[in-house]
N, C-alpha and C. Protein backbone atom coordinates (compact mmCIF):
# COMPACT_ATOMS: atom_id res chain seq x y z
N UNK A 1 86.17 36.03 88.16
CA UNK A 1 87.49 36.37 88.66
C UNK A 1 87.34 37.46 89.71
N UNK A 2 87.90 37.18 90.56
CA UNK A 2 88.26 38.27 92.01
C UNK A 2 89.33 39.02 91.78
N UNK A 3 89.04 40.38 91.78
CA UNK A 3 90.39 41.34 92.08
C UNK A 3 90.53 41.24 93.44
N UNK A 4 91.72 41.60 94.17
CA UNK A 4 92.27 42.45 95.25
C UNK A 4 91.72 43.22 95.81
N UNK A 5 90.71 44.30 95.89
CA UNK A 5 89.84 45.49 96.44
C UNK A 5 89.92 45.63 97.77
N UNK A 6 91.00 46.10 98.38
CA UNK A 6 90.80 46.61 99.83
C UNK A 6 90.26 47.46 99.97
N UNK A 7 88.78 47.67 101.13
CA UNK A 7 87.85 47.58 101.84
C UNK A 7 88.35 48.30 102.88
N UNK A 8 88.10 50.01 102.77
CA UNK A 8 88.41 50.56 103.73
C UNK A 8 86.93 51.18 104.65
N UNK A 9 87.04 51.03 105.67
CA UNK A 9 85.46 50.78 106.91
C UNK A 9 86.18 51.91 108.17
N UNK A 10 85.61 53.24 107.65
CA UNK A 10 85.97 53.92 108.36
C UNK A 10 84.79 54.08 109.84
N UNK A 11 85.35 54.18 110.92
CA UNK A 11 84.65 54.52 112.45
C UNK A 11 83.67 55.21 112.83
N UNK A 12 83.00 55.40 113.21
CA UNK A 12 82.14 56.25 113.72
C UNK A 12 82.32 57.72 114.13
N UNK A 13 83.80 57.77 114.79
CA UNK A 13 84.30 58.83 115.13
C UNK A 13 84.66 59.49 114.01
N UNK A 14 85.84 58.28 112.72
CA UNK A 14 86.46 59.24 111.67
C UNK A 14 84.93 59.83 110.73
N UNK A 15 83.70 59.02 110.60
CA UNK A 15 82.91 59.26 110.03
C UNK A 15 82.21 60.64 110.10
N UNK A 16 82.00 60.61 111.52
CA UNK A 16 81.93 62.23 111.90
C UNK A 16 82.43 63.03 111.76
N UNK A 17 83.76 63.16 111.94
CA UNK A 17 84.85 64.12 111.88
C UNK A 17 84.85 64.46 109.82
N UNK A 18 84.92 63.40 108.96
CA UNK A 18 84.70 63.80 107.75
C UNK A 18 83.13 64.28 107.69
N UNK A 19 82.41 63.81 107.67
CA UNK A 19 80.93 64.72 108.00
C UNK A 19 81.24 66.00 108.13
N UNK A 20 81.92 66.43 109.58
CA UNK A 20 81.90 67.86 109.76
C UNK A 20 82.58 68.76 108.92
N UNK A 21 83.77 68.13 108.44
CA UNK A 21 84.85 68.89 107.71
C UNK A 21 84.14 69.69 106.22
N UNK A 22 82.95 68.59 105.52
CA UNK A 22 82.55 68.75 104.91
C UNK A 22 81.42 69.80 104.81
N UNK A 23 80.87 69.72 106.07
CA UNK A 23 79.41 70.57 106.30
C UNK A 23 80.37 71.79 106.68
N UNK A 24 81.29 72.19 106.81
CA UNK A 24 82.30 73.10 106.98
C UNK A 24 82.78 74.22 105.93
N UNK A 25 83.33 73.06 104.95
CA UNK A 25 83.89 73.50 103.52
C UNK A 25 82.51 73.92 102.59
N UNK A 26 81.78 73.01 102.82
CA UNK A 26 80.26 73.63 102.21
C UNK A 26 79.79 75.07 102.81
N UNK A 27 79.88 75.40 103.98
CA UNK A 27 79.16 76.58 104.12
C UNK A 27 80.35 77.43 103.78
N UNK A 28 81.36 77.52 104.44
CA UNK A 28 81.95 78.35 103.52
C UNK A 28 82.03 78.83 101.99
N UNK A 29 81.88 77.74 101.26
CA UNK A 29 81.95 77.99 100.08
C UNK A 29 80.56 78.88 99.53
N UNK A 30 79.50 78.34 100.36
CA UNK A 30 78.01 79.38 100.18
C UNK A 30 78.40 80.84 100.59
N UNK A 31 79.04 80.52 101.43
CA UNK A 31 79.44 82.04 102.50
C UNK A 31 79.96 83.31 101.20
N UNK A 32 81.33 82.27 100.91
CA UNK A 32 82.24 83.00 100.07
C UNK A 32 81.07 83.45 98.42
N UNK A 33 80.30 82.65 98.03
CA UNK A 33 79.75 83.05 96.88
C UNK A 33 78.57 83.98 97.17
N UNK A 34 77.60 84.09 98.21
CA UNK A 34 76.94 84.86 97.97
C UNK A 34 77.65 86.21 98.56
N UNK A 35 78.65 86.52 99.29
CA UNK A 35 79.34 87.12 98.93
C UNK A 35 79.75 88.03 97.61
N UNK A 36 80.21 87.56 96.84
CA UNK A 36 80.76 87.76 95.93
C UNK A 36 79.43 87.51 94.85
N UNK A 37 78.39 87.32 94.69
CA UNK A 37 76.85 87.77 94.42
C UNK A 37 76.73 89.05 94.42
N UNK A 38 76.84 89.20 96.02
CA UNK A 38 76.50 91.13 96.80
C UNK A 38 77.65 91.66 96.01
N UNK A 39 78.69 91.21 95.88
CA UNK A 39 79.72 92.22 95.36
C UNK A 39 79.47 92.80 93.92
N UNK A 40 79.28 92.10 93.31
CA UNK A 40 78.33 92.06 91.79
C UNK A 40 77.25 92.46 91.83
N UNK A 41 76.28 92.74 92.43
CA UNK A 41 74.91 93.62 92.96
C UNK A 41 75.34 95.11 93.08
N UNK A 42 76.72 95.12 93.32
CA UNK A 42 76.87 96.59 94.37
C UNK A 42 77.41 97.16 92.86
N UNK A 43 78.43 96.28 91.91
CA UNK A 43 79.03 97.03 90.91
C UNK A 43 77.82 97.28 89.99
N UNK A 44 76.72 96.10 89.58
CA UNK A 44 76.01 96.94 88.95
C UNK A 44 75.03 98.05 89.33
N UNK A 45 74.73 98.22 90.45
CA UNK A 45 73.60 99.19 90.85
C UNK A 45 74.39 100.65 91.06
N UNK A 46 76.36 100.64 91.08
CA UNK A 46 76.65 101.79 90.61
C UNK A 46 76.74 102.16 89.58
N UNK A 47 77.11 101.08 88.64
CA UNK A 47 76.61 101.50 86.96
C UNK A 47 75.48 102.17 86.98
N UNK A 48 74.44 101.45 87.20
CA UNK A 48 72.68 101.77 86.92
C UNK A 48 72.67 103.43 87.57
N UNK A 49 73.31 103.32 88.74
CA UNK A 49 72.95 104.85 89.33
C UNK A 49 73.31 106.40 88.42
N UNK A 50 74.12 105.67 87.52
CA UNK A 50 74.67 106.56 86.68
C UNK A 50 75.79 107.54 87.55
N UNK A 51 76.27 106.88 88.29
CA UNK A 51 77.49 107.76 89.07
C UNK A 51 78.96 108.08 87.95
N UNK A 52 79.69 109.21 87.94
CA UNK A 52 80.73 109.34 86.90
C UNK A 52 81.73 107.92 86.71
N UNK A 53 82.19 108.24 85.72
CA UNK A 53 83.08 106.73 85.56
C UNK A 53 84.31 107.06 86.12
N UNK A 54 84.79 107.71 86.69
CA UNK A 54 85.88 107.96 87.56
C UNK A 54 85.70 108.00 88.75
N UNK A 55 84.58 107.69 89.07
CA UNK A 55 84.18 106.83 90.44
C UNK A 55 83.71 105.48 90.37
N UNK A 56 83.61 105.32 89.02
CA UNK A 56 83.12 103.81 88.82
C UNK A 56 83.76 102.98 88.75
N UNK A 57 84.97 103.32 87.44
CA UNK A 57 85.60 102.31 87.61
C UNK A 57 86.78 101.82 88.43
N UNK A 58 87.49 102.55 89.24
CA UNK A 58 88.34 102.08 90.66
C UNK A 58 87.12 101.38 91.59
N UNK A 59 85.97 101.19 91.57
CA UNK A 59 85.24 100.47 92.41
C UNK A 59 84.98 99.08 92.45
N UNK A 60 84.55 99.60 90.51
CA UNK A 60 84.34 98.28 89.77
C UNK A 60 86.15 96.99 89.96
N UNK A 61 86.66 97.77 89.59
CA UNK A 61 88.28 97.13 90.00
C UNK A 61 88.43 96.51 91.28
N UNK A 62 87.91 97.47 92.26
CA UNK A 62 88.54 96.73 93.54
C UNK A 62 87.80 95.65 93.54
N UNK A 63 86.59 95.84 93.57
CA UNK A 63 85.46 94.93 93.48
C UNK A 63 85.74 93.61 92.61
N UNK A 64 86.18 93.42 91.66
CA UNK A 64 86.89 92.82 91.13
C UNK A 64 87.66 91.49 91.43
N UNK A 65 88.80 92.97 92.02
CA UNK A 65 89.73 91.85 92.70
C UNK A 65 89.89 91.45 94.08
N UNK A 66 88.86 91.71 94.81
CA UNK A 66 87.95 90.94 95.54
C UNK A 66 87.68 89.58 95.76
N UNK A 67 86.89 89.76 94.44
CA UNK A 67 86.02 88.59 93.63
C UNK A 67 87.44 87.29 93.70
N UNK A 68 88.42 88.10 92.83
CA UNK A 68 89.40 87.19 92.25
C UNK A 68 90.11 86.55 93.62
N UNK A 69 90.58 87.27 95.01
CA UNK A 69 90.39 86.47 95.67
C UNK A 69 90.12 85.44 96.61
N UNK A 70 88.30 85.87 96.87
CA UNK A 70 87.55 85.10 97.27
C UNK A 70 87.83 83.71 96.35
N UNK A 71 87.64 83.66 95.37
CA UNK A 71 87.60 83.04 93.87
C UNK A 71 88.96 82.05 94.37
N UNK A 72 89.82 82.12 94.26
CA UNK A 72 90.91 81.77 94.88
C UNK A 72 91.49 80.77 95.94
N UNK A 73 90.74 81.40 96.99
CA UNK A 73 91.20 81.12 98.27
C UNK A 73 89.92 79.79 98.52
N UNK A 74 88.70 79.94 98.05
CA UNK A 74 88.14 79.03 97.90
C UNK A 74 87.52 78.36 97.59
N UNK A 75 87.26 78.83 96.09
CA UNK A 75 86.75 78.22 95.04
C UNK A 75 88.12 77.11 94.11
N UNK A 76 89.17 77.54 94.40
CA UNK A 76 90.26 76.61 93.95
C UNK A 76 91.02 76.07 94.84
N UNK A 77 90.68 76.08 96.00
CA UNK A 77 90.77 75.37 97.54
C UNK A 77 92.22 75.69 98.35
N UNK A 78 92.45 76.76 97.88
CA UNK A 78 93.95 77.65 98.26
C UNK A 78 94.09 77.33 99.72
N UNK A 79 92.64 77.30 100.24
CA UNK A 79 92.67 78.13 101.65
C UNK A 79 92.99 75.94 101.98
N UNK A 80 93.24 75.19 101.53
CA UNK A 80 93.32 73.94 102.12
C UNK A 80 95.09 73.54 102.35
N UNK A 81 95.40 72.42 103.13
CA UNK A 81 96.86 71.82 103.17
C UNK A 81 97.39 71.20 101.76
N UNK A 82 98.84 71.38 102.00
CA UNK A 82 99.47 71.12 100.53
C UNK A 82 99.25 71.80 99.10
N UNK A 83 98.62 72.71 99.40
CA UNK A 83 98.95 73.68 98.42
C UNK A 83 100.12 74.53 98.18
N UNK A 84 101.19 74.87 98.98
CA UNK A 84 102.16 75.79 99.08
C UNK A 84 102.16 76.11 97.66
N UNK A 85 102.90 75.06 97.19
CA UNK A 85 103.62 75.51 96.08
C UNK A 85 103.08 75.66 94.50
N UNK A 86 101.66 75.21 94.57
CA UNK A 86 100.62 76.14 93.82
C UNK A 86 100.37 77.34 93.81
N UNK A 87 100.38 77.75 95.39
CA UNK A 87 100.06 79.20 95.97
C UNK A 87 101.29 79.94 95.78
N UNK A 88 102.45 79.49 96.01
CA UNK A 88 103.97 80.22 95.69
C UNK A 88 103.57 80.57 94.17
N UNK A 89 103.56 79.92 93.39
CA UNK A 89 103.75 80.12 92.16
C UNK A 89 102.46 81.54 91.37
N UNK A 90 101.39 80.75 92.04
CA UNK A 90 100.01 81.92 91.61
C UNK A 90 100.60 82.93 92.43
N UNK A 91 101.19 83.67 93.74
CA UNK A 91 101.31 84.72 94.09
C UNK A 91 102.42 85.36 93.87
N UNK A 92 103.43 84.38 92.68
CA UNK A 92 104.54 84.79 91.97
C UNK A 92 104.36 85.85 90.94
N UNK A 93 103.29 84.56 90.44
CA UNK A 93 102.30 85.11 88.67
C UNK A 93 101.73 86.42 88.92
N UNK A 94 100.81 86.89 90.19
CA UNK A 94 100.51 88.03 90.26
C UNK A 94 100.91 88.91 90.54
N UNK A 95 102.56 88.60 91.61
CA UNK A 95 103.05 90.15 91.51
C UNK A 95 103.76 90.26 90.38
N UNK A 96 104.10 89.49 90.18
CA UNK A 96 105.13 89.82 88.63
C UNK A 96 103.81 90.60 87.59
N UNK A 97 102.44 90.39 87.56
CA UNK A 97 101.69 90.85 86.67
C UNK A 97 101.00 92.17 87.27
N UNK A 98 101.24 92.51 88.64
CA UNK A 98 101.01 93.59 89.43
C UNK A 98 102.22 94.67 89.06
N UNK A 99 103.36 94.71 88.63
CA UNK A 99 104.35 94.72 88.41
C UNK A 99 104.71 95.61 87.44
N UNK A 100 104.32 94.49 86.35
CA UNK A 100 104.41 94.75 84.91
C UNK A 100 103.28 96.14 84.68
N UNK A 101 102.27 95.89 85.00
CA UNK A 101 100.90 96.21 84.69
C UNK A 101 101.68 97.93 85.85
N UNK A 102 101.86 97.91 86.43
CA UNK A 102 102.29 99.13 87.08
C UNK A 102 103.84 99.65 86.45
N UNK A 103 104.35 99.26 86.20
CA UNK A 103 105.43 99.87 84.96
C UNK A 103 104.75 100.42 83.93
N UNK A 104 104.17 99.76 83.24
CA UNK A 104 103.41 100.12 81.68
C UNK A 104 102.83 101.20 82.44
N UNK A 105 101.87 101.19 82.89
CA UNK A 105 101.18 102.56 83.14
C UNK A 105 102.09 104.07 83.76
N UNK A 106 102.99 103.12 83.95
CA UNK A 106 103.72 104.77 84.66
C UNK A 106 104.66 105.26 83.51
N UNK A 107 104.95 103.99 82.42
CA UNK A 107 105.72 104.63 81.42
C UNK A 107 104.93 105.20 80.68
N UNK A 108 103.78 104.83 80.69
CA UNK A 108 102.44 105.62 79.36
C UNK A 108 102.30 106.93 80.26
N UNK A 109 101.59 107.14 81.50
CA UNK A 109 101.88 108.42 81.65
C UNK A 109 102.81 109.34 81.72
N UNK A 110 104.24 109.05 82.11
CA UNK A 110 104.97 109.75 82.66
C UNK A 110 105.62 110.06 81.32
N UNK A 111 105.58 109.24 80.18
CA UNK A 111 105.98 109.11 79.01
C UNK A 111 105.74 110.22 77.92
């Protein structure tokens, strides 16, 4: 028995053009991780240095959220078309948790 299976035979030109897009999204994505490797190199070798933890850890944090979003933008392919409203919603989720997370702390200290 024969199915239906349309047989799509893409060009020479479109062939290339996906080729490149790809050898594209690939280096970036190397780009973005060893990146974010070095960034993780840098937080532990200030641990190791034994520098105070009130210089450590706002470093370790930024560093962090950095990571989170490199992590983001193109490891969950943010940085591509038709995402909007994935991205609306995740940059909803984080200020609302940027938010929260900055209330609590100002009511614990100020408290």
């Amino acid at each position: 028995m024969s199915h239906d299976a349309q047989v799509f035979v893409k060009s020479q030109t479109e062939f290339e053009y996906s080729k490149r897009k790809r050898k594209e999204a690939m280096r970036s994505q190397i780009t973005s991780f060893a990146i974010m490797i070095f960034l993780t190199l840098i937080a532990f070798s200030a641990v190791a240095a034994g520098f105070s933890k009130y210089y450590i850890a706002p470093i370790i944090l930024l560093l962090a959220a950095v990571q989170v979003v490199l992590q983001l933008y193109y490891f969950m392919h943010m940085n591509e078309k038709n995402h909007g409203i994935a991205a609306f919603f995740l940059y909803t989720g984080a200020l609302f948790a940027f938010t929260f997370i900055l209330t609590f702390l100002t009511i614990i200290w100020w408290g």
